[in-house]
C-alpha atoms as a PDB file:
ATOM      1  CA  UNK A   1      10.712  -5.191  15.881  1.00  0.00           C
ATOM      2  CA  UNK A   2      11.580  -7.185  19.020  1.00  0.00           C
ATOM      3  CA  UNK A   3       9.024 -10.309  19.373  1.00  0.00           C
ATOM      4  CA  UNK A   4       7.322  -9.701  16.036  1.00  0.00           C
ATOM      5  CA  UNK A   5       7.414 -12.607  13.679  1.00  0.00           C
ATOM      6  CA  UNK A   6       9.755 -12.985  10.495  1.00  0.00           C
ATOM      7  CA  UNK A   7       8.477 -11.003   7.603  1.00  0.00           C
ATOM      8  CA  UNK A   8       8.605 -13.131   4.468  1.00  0.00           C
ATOM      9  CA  UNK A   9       8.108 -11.859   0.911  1.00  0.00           C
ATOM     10  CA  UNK A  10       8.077 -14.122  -1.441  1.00  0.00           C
ATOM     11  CA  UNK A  11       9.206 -12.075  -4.385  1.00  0.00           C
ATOM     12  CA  UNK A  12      12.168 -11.319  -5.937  1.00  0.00           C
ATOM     13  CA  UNK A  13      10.945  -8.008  -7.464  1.00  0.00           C
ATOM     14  CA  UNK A  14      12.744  -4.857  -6.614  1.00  0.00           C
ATOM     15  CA  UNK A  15      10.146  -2.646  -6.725  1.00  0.00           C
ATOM     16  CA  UNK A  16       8.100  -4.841  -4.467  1.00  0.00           C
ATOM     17  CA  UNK A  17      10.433  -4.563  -1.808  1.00  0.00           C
ATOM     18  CA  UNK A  18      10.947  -0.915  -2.384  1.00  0.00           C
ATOM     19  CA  UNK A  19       7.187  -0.290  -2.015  1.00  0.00           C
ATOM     20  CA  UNK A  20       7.454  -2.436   1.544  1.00  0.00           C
ATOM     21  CA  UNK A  21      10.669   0.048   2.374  1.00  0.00           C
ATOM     22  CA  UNK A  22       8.603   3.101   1.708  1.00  0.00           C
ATOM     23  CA  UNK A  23       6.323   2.244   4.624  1.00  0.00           C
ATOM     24  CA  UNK A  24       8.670   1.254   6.678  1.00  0.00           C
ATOM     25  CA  UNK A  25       9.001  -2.760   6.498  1.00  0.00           C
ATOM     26  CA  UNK A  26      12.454  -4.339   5.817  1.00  0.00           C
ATOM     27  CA  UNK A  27      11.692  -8.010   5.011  1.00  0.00           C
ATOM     28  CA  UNK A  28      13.623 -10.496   6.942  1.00  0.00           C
ATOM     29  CA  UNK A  29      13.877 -12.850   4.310  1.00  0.00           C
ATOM     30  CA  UNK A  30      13.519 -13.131   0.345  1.00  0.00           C
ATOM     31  CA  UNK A  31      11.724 -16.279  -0.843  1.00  0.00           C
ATOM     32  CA  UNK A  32      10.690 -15.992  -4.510  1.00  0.00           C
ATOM     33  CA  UNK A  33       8.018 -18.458  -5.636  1.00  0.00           C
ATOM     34  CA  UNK A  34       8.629 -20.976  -7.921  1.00  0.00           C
ATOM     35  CA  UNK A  35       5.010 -21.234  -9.861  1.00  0.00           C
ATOM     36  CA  UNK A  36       3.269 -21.996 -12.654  1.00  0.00           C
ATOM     37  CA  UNK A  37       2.667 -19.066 -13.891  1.00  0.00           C
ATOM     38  CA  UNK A  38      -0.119 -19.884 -16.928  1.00  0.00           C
ATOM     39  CA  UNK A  39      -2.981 -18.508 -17.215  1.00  0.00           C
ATOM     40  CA  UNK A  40      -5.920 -21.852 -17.318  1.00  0.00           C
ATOM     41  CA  UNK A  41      -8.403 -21.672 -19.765  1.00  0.00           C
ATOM     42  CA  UNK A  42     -11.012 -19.483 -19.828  1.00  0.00           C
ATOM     43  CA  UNK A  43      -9.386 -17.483 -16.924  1.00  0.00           C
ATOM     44  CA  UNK A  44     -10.237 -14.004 -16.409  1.00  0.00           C
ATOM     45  CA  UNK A  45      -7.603 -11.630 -15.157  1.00  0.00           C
ATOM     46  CA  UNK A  46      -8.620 -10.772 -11.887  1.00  0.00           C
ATOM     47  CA  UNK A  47      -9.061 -14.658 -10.633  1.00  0.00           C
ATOM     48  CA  UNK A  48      -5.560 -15.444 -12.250  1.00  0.00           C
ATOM     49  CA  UNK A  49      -3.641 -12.599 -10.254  1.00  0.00           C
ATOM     50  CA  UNK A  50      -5.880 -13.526  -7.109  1.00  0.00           C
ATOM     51  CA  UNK A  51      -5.013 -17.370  -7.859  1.00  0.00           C
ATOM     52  CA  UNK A  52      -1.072 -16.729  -8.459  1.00  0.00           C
ATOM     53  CA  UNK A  53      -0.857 -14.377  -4.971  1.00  0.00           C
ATOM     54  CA  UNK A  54      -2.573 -17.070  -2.873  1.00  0.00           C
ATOM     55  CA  UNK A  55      -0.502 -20.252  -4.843  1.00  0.00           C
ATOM     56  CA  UNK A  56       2.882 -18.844  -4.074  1.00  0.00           C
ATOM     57  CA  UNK A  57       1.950 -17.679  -0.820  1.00  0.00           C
ATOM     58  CA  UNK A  58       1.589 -21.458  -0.082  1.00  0.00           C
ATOM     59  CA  UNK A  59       4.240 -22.453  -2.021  1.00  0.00           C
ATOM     60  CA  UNK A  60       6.475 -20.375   0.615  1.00  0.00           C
ATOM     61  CA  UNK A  61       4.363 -20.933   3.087  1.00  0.00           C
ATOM     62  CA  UNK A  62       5.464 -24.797   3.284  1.00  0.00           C
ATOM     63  CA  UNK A  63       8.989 -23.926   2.362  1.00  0.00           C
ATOM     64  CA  UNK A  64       9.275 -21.444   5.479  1.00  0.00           C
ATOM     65  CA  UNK A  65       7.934 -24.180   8.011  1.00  0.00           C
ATOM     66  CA  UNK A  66      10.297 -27.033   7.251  1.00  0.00           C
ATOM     67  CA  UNK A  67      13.283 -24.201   7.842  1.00  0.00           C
ATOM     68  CA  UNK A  68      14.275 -23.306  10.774  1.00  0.00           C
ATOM     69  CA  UNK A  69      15.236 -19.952  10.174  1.00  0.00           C
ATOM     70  CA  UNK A  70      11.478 -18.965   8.771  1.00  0.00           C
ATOM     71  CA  UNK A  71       9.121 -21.398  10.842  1.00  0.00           C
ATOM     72  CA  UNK A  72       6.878 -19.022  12.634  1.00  0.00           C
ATOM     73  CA  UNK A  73       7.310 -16.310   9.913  1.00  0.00           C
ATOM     74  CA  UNK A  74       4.431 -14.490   7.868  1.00  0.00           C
ATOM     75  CA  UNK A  75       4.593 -14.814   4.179  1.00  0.00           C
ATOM     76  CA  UNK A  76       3.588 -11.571   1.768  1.00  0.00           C
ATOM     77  CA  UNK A  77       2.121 -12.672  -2.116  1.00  0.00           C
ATOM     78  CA  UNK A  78       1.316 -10.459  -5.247  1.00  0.00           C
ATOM     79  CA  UNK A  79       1.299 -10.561  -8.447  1.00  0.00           C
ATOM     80  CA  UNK A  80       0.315  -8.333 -11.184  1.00  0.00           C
ATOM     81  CA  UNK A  81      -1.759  -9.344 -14.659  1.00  0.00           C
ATOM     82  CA  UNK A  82      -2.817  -6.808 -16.858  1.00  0.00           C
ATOM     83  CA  UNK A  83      -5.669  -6.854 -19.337  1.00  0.00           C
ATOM     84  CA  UNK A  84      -7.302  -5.512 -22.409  1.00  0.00           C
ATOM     85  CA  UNK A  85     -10.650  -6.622 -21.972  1.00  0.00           C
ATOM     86  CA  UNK A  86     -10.881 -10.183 -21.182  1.00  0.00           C
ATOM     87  CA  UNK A  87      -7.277 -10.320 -22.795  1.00  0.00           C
ATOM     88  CA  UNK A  88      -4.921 -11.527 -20.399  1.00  0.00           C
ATOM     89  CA  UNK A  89      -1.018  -9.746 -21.735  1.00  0.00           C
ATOM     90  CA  UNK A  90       1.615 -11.816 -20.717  1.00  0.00           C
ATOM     91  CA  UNK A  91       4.865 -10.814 -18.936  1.00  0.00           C
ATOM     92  CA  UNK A  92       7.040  -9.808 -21.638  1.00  0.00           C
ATOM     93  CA  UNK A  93      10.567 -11.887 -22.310  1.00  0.00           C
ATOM     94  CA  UNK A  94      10.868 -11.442 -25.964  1.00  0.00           C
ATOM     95  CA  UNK A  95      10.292  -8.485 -28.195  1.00  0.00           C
ATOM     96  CA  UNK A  96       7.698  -9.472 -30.162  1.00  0.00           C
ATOM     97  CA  UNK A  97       5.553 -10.101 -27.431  1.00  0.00           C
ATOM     98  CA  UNK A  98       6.709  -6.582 -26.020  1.00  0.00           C
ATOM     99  CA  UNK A  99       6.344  -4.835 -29.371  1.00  0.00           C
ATOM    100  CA  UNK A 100       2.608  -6.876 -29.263  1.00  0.00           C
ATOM    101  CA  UNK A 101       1.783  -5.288 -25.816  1.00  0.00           C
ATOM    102  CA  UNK A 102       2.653  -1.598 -26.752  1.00  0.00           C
ATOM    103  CA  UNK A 103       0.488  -1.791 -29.860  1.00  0.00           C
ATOM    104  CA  UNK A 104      -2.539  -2.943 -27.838  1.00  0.00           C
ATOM    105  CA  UNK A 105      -2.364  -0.438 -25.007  1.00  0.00           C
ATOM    106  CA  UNK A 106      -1.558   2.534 -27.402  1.00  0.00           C
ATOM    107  CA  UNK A 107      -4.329   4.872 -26.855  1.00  0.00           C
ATOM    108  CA  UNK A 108      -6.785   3.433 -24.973  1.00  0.00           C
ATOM    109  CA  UNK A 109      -7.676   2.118 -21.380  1.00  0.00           C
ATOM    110  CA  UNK A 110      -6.595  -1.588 -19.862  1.00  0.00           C
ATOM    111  CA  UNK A 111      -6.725  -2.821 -16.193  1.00  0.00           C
ATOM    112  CA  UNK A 112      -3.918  -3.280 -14.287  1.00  0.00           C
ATOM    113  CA  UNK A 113      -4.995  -6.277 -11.080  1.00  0.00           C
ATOM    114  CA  UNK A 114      -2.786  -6.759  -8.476  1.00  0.00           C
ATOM    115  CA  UNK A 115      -3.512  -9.726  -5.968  1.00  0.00           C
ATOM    116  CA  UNK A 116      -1.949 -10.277  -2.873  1.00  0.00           C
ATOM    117  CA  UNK A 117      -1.517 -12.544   0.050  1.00  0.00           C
ATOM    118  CA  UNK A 118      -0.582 -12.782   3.197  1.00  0.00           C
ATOM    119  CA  UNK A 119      -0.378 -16.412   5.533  1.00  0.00           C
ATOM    120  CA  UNK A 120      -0.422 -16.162   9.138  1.00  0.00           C
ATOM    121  CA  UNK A 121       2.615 -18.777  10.889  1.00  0.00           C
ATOM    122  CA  UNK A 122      -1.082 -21.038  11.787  1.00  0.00           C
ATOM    123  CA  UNK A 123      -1.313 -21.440   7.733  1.00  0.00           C
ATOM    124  CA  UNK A 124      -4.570 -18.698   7.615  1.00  0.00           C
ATOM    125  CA  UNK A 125      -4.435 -16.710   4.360  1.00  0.00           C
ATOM    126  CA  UNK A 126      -5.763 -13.182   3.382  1.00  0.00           C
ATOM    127  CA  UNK A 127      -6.339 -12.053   0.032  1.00  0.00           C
ATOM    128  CA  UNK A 128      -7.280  -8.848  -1.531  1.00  0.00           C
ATOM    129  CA  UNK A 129      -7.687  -8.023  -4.980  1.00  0.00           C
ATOM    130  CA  UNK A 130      -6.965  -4.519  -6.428  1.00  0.00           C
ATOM    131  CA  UNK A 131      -8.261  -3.268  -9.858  1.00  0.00           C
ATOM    132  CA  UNK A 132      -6.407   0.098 -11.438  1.00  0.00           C
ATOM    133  CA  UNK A 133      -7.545   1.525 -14.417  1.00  0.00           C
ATOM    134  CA  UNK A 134      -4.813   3.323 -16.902  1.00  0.00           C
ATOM    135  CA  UNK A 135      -4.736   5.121 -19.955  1.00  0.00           C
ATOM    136  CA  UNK A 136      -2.065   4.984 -22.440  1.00  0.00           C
ATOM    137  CA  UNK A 137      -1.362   8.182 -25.339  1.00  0.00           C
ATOM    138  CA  UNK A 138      -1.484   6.928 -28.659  1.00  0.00           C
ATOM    139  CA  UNK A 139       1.771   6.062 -29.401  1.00  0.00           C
ATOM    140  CA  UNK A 140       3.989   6.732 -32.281  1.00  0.00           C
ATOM    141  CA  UNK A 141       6.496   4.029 -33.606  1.00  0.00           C
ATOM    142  CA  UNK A 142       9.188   5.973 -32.414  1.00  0.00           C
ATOM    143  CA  UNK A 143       7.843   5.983 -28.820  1.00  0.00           C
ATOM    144  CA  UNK A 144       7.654   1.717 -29.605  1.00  0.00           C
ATOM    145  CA  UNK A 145      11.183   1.489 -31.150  1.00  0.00           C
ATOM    146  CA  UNK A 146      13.122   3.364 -28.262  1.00  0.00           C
ATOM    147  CA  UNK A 147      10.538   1.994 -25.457  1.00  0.00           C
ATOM    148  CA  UNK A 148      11.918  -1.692 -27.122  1.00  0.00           C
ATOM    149  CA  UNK A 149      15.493  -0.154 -27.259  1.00  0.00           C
ATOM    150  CA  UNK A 150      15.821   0.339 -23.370  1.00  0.00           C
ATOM    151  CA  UNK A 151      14.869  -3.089 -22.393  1.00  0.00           C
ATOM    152  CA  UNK A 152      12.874  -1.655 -19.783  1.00  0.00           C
ATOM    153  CA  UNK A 153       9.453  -3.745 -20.750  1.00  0.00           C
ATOM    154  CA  UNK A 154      11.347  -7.157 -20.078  1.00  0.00           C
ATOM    155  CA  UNK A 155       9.822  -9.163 -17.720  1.00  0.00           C
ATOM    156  CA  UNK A 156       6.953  -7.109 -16.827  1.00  0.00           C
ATOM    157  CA  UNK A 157       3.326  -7.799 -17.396  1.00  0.00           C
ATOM    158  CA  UNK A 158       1.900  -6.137 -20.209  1.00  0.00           C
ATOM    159  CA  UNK A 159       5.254  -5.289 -21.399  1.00  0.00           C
ATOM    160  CA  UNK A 160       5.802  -1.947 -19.665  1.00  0.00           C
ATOM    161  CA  UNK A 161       6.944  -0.899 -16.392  1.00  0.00           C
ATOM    162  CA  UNK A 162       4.694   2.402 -15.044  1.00  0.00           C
ATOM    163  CA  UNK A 163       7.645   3.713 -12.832  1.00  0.00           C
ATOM    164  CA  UNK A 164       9.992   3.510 -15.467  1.00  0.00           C
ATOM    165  CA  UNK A 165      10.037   5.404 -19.000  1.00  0.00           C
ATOM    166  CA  UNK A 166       6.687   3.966 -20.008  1.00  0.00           C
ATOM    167  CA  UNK A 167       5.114   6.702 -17.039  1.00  0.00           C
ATOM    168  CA  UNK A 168       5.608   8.531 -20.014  1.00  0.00           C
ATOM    169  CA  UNK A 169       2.789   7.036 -21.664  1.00  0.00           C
ATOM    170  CA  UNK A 170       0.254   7.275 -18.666  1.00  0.00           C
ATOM    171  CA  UNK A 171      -2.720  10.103 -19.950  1.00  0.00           C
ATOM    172  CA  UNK A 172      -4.873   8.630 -17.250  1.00  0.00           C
ATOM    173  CA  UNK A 173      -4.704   6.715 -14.205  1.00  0.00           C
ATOM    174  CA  UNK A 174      -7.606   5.615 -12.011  1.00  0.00           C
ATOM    175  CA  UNK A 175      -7.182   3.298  -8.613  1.00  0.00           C
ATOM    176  CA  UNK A 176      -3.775   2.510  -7.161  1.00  0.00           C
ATOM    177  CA  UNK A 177      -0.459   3.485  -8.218  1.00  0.00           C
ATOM    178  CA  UNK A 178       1.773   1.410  -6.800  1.00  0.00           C
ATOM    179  CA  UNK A 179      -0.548  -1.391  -7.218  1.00  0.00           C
ATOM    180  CA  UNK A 180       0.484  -0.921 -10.865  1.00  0.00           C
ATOM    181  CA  UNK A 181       4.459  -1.010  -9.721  1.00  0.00           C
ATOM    182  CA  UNK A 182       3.739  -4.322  -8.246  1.00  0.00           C
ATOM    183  CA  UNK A 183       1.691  -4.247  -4.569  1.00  0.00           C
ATOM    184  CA  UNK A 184      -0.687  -1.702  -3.673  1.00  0.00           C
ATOM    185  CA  UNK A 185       0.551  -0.543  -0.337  1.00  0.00           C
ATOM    186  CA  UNK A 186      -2.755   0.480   1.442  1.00  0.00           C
ATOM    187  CA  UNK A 187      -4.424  -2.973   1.037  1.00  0.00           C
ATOM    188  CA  UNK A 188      -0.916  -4.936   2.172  1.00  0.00           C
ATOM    189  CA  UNK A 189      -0.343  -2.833   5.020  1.00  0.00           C
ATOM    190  CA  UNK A 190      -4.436  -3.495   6.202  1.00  0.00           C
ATOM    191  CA  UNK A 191      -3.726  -7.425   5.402  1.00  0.00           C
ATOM    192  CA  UNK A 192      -0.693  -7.445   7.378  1.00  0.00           C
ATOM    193  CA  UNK A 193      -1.595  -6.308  10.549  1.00  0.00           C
ATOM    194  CA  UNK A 194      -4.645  -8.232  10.088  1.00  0.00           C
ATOM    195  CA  UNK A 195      -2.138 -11.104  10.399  1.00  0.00           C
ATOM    196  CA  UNK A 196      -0.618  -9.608  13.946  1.00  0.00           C
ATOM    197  CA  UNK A 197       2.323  -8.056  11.759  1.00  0.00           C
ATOM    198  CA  UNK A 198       3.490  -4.827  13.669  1.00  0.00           C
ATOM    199  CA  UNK A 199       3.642  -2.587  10.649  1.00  0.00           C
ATOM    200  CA  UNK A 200       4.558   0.669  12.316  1.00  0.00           C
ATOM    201  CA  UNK A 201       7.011  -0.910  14.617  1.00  0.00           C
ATOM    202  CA  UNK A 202       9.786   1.402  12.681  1.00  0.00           C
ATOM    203  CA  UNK A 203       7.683   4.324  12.261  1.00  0.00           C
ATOM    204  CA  UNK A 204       8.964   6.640  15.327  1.00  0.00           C
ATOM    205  CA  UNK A 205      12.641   6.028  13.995  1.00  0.00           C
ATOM    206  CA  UNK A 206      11.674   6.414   9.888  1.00  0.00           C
ATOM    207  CA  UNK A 207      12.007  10.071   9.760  1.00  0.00           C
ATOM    208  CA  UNK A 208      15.049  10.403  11.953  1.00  0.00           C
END
């Protein structure tokens, strides 16, 4: 992509960057955000995963101008909460909190709402918010016990991963897919050549 700025996703998450492969976009550097990551009180869902996208799109944001290498560079956000009700779950590191998770989504509906963010090199940021709607099976304690077993569920928010085993679970999904994985690609890809990113620079070579 001669001439286009740097692309700079500030993420460490595999399956974001896969998702920004699919359509074509290789990013030129990996900048995960160091954030708090806590929910404030009273909180709802959506304006936490819209507040985390646009805070470490900033906190990259001021990283990539005071380096050489990434000065001039646009910066891609998301993040991903999901919710039972007003119930924000948390990103699962232990198992309790995993085991927690499983119980509450077992047969019945949550939200999945992925924000994300993208800051032109003149510091303007985009944001969009995305809102999925999934439906678990009831689930037996066997389905919870080797779901726990693979260790698939650590580290995600609400303590599953939907491209993993857990797709398993899925009876009904309503909205965005790979918003779920981690960044819905539809909205980024609108958001990102809002900024002046080329996104189909690669396209007449991507099925050679």
């Amino acid at each position: 992509m001669t001439n286009a700025p740097q692309l700079i996703l500030a993420s460490a998450s595999p399956r974001r960057l896969a998702l920004l492969q699919q359509v074509g976009l290789e990013p030129d550097h990996l900048l995960p955000a160091d954030i708090d990551e806590t929910p404030k009180k009273f909180e709802t869902p959506r304006a936490l995963a819209l507040r985390l996208a646009r805070a470490k799109v900033e906190a990259v944001l001021e990283v990539a101008k005071n380096t050489d290498a990434m000065n001039g560079g646009v910066v891609l956000a998301a993040d991903t909460v999901v919710s039972v009700g007003r119930r924000i779950l948390p990103k699962a590191e232990l198992t309790d909190q995993a085991v927690m998770c499983l119980s509450l989504l077992s047969g019945r509906g949550h939200r999945v709402f992925t924000g994300v963010a993208v800051a032109e090199p003149n510091g303007k940021i985009r944001t969009k918010l995305v809102e999925t709607r999934v439906r678990f099976k009831r689930l037996s304690r066997q389905d919870v016990d080797d779901y726990i077993s693979s260790g698939e569920w650590r580290g995600k928010a609400g303590g599953y991963a939907i491209q993993g085993l857990a797709g398993s679970f899925v009876v009904k999904l309503v909205g965005s897919y790979p918003a779920v994985v981690g960044l819905p690609l539809a909205e980024t890809v609108n958001l990102l050549q809002s900024a002046g990113y080329p996104v189909h620079a690669n396209w007449t070579t991507a099925g050679a």
